[in-house]
N, C-alpha and C. Protein backbone atom coordinates (compact mmCIF):
# COMPACT_ATOMS: atom_id res chain seq x y z
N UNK A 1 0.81 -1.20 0.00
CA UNK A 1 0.00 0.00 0.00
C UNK A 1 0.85 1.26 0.00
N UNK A 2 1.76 0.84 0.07
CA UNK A 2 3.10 2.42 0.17
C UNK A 2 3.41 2.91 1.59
N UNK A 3 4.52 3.77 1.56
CA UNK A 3 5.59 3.28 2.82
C UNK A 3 4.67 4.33 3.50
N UNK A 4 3.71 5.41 3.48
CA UNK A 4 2.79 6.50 4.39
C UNK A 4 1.66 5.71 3.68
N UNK A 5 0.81 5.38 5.68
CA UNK A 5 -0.22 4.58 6.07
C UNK A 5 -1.03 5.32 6.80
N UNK A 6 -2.35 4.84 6.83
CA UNK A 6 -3.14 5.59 7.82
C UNK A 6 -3.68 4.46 8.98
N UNK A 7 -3.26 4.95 10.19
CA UNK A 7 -3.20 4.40 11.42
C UNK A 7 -4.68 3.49 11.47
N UNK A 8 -5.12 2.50 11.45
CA UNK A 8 -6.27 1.54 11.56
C UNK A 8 -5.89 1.07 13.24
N UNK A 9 -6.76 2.49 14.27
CA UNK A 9 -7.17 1.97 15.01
C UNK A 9 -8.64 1.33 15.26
N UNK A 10 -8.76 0.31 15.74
CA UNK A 10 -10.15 -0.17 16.39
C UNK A 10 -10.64 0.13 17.88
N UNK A 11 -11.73 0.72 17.84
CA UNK A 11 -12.22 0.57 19.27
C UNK A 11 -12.96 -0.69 20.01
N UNK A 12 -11.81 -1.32 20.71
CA UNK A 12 -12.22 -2.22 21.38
C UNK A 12 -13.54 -2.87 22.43
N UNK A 13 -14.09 -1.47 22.37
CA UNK A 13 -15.87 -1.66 23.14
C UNK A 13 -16.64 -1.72 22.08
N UNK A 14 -16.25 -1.15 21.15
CA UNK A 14 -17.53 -1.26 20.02
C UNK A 14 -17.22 -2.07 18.79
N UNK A 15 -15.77 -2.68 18.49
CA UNK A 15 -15.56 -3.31 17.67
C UNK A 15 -15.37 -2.31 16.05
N UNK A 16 -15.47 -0.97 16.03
CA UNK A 16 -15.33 -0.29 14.86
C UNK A 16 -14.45 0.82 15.35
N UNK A 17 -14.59 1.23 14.35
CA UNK A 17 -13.60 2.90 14.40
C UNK A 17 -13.79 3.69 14.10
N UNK A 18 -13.86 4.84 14.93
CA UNK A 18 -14.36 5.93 15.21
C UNK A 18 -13.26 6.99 14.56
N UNK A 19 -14.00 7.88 14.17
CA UNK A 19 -13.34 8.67 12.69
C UNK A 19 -12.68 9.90 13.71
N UNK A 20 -13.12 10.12 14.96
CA UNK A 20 -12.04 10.83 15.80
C UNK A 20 -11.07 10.08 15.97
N UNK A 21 -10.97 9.03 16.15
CA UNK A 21 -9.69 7.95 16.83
C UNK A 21 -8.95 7.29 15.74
N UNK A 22 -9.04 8.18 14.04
CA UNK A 22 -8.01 7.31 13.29
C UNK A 22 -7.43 8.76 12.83
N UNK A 23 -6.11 8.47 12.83
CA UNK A 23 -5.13 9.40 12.78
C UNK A 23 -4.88 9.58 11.47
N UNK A 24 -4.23 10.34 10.69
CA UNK A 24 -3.67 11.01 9.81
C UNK A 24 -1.88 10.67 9.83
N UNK A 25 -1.13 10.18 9.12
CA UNK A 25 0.08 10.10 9.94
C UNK A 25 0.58 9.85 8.38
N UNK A 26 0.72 10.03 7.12
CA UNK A 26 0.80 10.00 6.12
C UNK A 26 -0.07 10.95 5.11
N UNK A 27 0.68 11.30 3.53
CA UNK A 27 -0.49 12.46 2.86
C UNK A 27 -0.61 11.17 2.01
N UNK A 28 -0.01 10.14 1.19
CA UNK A 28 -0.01 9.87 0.49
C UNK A 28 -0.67 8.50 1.25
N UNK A 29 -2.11 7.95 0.60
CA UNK A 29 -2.83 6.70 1.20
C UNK A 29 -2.56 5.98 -0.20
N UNK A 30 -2.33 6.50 -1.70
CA UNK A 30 -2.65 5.17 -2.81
C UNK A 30 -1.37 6.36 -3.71
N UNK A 31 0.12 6.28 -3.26
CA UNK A 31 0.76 7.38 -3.95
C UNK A 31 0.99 7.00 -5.23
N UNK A 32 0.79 5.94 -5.73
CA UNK A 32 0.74 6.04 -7.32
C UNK A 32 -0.77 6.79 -8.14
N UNK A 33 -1.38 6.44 -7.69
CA UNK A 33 -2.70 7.00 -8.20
C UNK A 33 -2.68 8.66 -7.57
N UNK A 34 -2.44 8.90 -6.57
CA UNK A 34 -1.83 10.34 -5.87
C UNK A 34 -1.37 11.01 -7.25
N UNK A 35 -0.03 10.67 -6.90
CA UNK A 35 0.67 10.96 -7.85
C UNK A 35 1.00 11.27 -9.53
N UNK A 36 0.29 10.03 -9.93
CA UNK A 36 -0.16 10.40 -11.32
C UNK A 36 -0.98 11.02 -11.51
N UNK A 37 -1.97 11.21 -10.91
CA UNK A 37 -2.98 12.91 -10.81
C UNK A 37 -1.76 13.64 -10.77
N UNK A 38 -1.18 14.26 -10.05
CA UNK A 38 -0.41 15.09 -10.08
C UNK A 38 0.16 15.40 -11.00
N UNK A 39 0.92 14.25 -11.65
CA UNK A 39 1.45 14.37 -12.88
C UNK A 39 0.43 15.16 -13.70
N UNK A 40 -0.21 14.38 -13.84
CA UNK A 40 -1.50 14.91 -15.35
C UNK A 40 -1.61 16.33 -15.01
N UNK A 41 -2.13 16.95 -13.98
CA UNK A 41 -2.59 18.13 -13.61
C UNK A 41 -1.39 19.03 -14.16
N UNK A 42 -0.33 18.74 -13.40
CA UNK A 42 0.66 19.78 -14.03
C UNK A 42 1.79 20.02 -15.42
N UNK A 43 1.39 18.02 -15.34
CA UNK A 43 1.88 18.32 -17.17
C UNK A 43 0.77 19.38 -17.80
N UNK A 44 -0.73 19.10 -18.02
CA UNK A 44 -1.61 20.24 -18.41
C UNK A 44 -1.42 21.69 -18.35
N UNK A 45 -0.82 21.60 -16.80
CA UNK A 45 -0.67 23.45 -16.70
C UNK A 45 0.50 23.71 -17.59
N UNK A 46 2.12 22.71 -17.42
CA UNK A 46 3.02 23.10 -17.96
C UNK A 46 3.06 23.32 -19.43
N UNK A 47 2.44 22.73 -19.87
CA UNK A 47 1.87 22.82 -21.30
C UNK A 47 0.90 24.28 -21.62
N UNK A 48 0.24 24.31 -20.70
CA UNK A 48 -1.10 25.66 -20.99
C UNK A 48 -0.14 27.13 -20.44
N UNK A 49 0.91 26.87 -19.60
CA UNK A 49 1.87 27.85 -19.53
C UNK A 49 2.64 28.28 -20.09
N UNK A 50 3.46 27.17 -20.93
CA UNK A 50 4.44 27.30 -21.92
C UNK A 50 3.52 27.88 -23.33
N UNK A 51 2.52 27.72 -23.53
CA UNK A 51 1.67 28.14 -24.53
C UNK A 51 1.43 29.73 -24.25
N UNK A 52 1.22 29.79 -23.26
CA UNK A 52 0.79 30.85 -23.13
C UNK A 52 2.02 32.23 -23.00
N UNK A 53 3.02 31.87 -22.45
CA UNK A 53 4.08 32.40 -22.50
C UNK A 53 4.75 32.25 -23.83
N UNK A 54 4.81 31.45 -24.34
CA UNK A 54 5.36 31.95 -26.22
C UNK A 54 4.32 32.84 -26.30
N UNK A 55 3.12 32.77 -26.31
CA UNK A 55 2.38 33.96 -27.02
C UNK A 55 2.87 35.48 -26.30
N UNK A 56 3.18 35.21 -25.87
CA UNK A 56 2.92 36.83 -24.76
C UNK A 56 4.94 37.48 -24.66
N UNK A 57 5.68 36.16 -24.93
CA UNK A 57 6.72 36.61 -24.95
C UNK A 57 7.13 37.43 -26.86
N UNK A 58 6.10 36.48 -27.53
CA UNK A 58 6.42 36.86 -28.94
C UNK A 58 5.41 38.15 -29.21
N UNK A 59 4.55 38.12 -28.53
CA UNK A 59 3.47 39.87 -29.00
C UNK A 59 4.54 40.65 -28.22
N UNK A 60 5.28 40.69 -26.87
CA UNK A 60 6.47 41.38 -26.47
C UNK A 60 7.50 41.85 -27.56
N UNK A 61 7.88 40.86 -27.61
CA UNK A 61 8.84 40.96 -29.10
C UNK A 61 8.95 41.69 -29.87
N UNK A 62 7.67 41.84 -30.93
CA UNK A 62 7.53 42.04 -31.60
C UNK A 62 7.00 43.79 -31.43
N UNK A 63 6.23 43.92 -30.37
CA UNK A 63 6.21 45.34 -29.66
C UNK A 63 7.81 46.03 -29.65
N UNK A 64 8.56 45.59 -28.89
CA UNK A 64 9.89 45.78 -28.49
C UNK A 64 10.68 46.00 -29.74
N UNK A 65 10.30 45.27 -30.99
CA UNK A 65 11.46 45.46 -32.23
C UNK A 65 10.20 46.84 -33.01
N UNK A 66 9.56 46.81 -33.15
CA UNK A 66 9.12 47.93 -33.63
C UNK A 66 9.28 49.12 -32.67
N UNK A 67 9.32 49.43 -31.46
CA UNK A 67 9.60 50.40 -30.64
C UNK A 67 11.43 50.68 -31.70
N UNK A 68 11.98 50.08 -31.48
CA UNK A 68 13.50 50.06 -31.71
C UNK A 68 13.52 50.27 -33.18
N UNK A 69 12.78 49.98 -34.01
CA UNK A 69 12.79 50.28 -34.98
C UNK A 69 12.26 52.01 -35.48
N UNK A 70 11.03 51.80 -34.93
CA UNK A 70 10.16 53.17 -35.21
C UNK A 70 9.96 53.99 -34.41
N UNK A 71 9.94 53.91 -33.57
CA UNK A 71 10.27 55.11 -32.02
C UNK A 71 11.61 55.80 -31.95
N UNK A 72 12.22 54.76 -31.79
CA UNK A 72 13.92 54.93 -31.88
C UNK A 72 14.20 55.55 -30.24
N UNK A 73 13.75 55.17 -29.30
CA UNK A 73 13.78 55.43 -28.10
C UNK A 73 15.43 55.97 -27.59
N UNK A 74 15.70 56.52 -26.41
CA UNK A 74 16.88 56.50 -25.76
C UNK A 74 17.50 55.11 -25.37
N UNK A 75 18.79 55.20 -24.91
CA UNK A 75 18.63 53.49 -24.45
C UNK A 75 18.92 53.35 -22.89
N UNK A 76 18.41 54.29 -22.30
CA UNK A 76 18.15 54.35 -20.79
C UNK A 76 16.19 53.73 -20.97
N UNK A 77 15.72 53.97 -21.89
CA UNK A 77 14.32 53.45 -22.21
C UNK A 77 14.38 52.13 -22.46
N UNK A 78 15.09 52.11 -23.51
CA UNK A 78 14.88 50.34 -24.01
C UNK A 78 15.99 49.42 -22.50
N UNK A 79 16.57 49.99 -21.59
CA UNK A 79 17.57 49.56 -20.36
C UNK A 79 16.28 49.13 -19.31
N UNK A 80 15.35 50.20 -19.51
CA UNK A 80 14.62 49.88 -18.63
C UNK A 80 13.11 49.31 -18.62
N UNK A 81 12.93 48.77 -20.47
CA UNK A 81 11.84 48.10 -20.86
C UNK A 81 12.59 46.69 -20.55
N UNK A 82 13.80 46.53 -20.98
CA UNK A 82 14.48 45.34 -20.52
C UNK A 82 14.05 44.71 -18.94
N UNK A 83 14.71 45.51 -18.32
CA UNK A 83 14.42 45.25 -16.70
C UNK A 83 13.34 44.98 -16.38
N UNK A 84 12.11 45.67 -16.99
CA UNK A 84 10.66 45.52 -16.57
C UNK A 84 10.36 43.68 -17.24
N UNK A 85 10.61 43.27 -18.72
CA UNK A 85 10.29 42.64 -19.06
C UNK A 85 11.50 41.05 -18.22
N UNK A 86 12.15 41.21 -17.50
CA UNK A 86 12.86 40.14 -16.74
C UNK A 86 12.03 40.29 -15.41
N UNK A 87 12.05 41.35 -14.78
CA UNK A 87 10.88 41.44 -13.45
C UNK A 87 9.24 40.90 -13.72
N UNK A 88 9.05 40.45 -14.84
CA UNK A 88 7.69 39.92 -15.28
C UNK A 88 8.15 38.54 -15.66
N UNK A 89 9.56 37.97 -16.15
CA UNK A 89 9.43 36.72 -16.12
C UNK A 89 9.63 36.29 -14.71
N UNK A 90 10.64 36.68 -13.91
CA UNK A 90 10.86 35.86 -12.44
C UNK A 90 9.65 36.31 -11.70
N UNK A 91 8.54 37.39 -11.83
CA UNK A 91 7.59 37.15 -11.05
C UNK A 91 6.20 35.59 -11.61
N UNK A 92 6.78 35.83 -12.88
CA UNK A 92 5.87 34.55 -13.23
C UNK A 92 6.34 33.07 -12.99
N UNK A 93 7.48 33.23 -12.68
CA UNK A 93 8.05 31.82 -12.43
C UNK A 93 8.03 31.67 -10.80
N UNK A 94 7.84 32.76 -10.00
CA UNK A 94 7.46 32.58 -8.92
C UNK A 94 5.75 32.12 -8.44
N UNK A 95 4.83 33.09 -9.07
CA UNK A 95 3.56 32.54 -9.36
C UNK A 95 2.98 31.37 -9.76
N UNK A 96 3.99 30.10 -10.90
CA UNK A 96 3.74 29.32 -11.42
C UNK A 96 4.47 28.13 -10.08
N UNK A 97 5.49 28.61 -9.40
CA UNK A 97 6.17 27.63 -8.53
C UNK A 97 4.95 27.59 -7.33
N UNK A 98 4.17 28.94 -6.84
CA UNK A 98 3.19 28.88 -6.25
C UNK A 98 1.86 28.34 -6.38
N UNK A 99 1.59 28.40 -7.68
CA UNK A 99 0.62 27.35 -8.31
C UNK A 99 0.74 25.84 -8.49
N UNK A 100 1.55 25.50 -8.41
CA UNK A 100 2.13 24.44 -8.87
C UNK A 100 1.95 23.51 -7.51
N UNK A 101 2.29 24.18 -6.05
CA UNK A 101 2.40 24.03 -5.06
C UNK A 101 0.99 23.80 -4.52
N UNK A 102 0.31 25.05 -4.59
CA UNK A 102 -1.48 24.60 -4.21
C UNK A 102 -1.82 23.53 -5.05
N UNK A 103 -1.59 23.08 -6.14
CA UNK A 103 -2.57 21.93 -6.95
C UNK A 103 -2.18 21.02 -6.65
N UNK A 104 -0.37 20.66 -6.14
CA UNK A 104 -0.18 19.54 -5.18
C UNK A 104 -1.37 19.42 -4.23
N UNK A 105 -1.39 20.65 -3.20
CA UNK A 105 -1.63 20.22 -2.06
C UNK A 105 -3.23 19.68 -2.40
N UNK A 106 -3.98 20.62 -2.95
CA UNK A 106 -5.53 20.43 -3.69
C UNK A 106 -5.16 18.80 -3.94
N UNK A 107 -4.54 18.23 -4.76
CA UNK A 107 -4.75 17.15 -4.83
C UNK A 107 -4.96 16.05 -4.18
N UNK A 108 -3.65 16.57 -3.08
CA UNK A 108 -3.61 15.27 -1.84
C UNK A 108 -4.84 15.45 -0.94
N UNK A 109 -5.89 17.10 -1.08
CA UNK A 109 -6.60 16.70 0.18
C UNK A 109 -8.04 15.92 -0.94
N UNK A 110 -7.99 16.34 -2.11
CA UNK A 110 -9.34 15.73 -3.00
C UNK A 110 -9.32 14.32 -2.72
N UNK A 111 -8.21 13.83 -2.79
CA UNK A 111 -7.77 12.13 -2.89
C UNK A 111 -7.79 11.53 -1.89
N UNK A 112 -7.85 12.27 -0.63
CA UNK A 112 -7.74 12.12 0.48
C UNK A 112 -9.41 11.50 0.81
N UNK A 113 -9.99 12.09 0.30
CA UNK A 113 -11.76 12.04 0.60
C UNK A 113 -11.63 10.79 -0.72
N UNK A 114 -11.58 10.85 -1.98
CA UNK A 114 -11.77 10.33 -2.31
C UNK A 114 -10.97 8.96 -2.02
N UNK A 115 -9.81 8.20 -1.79
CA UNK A 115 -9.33 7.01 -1.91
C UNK A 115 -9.41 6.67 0.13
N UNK A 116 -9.53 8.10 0.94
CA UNK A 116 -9.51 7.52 2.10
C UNK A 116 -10.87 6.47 2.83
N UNK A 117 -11.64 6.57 2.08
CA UNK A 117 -12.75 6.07 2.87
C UNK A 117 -12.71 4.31 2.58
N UNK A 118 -11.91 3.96 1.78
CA UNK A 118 -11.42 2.75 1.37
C UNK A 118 -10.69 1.93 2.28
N UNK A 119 -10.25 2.67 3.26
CA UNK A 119 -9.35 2.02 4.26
C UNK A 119 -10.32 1.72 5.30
N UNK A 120 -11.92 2.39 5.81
CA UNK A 120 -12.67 1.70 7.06
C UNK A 120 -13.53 0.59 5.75
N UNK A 121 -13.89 0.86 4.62
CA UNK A 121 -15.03 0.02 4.11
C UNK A 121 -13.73 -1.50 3.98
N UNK A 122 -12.66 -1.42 3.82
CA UNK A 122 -11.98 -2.73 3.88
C UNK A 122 -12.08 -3.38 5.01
N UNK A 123 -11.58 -2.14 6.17
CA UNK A 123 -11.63 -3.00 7.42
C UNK A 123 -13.08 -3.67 7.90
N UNK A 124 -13.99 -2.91 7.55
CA UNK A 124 -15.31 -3.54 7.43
C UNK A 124 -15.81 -4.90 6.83
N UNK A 125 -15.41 -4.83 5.48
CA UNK A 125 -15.76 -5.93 4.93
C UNK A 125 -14.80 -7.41 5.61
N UNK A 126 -14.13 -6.83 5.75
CA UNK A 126 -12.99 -8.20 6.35
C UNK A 126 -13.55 -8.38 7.80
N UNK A 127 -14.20 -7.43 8.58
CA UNK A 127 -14.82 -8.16 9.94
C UNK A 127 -16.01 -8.63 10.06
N UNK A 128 -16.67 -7.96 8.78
CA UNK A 128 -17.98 -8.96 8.07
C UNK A 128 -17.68 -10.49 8.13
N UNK A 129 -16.64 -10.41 7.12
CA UNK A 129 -16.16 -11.91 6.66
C UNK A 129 -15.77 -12.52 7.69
N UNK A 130 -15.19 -12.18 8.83
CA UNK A 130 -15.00 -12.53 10.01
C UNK A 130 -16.05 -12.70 11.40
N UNK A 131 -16.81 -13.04 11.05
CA UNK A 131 -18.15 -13.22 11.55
C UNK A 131 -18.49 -11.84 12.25
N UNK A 132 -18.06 -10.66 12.38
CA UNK A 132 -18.20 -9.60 13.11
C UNK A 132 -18.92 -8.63 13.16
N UNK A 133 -20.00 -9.16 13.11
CA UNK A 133 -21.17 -8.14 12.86
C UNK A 133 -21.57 -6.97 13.10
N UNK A 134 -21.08 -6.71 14.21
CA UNK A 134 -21.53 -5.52 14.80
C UNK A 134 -19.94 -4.12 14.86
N UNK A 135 -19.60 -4.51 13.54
CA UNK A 135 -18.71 -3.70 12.72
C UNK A 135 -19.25 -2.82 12.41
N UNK A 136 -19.04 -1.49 11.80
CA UNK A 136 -19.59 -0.05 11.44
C UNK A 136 -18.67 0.43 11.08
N UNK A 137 -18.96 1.20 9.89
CA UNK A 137 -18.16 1.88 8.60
C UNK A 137 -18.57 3.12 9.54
N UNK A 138 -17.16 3.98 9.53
CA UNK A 138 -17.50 5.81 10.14
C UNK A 138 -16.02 6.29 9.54
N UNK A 139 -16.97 7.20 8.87
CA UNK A 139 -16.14 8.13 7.92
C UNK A 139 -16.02 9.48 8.40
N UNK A 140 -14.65 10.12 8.54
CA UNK A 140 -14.63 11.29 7.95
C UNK A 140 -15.56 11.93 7.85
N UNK A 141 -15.95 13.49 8.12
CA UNK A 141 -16.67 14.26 7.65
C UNK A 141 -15.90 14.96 6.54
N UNK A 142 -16.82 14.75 5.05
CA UNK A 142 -16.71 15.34 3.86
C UNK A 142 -16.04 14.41 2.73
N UNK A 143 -15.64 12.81 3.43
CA UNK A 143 -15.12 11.46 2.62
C UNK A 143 -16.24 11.63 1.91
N UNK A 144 -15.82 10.73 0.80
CA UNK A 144 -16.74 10.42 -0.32
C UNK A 144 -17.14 9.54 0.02
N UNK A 145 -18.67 9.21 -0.37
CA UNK A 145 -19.31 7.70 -0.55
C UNK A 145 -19.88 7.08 0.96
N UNK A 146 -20.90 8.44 1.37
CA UNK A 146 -21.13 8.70 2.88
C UNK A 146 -22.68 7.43 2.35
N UNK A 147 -23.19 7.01 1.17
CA UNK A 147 -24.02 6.30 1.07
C UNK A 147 -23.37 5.01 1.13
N UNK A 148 -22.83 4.86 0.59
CA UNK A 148 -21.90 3.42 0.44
C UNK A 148 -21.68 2.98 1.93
N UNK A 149 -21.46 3.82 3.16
CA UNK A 149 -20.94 3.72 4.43
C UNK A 149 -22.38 3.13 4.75
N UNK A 150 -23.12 4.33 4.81
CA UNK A 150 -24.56 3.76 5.39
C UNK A 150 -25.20 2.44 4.43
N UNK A 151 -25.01 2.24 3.69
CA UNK A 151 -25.46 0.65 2.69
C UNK A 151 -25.05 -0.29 3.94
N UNK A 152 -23.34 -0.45 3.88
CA UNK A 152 -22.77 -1.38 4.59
C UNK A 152 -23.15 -1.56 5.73
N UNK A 153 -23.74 -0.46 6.57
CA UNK A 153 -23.94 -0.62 7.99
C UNK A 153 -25.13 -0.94 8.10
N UNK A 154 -26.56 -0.73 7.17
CA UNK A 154 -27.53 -1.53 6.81
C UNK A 154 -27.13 -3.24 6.96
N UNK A 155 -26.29 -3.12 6.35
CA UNK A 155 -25.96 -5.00 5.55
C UNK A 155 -25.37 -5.21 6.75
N UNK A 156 -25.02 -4.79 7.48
CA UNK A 156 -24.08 -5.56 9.15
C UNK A 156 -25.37 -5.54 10.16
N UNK A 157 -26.13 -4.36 10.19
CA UNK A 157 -27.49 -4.62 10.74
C UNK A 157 -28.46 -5.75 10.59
N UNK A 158 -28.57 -6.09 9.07
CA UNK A 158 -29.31 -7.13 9.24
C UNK A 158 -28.29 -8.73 9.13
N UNK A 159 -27.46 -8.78 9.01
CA UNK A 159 -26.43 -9.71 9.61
C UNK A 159 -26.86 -9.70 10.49
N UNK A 160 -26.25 -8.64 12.19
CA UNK A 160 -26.42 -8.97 13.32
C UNK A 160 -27.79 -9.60 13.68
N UNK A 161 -28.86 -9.05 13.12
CA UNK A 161 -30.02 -9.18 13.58
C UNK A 161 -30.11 -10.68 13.04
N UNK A 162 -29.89 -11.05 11.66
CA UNK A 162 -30.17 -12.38 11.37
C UNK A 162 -29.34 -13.21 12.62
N UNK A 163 -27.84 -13.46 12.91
CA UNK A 163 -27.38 -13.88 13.72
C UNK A 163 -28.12 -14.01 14.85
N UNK A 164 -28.82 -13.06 15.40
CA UNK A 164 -29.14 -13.25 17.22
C UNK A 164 -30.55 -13.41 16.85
N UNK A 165 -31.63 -14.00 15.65
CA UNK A 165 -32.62 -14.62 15.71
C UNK A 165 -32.30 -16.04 15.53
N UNK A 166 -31.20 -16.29 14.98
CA UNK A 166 -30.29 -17.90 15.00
C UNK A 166 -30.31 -18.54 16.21
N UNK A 167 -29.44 -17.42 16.72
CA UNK A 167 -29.19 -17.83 18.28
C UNK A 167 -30.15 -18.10 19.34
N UNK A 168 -31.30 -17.43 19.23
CA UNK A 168 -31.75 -17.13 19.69
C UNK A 168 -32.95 -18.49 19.76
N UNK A 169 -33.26 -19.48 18.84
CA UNK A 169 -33.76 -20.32 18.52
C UNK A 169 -33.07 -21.47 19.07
């Protein structure tokens, strides 16, 4: 599952786990699938950036050689259209290192809801399978697939209940 895990405690009075009592102790729960999101996302931007910057560096350009051509400026002017136009690339490469940075983090917490709720519905199903009925899926507030939780805990409900009319006979 990859070397950052998320802590699978059980509460021992109730047999499930309680979504206060499971820790966080890893970002990455499925880091290939993590990760290749990541990838995709910012190959896209790096691509929609680099696009976008040829355009804007070549309408520059082309501004800049006609100034020099047909203006015929001082060259304390064109010294200091220079300067302006390097203070607009390192502020964009700072902006893009900052962007780049939130869509990490955006990612790990989207994935987080989405691939984390996979870790109680396993432990669930395996204490199902383990005769353990009175197991309960508890998610996170804002995990995905808050129906899927309540399905399962339906289906352990009427387990238990089938069980202790067994017994009960």
């Amino acid at each position: 599952m990859g070397l950052l895990l998320m802590n699978e405690s059980v509460s021992p009075a109730t047999g499930h786990e309680g979504a206060s009592r499971r820790r966080l102790t890893g970002l990455l729960l499925k880091p290939r699938l993590q990760l290749s999101l990541g990838v995709y996302v910012l190959l896209f931007t790096v691509v929609f950036v680099v696009s976008a910057g040829w355009f804007l560096f070549a309408g520059s350009e082309n501004m800049y050689a006609y100034m020099v051509k047909e203006v015929q400026p001082a060259g304390y002017v064109l010294q200091n259209i220079e300067m302006q136009r390097e203070s607009m690339v390192q502020i964009l490469f700072v902006m893009f290192i900052v962007y780049m940075l939130f869509v990490a983090a955006t990612i790990i917490v989207v994935t987080h809801k989405l691939v984390g709720p996979t870790v109680p519905f396993r432990r669930h199903v395996q204490a199902l399978l383990a005769g353990n009925y009175s197991s309960r899926v508890t998610l996170r507030e804002k995990d995905a697939f808050p129906e899927l939780a309540d399905d399962l805990n339906r289906l352990a409900d009427l387990l238990e209940t089938e069980e202790r009319d067994e017994n009960a006979h």
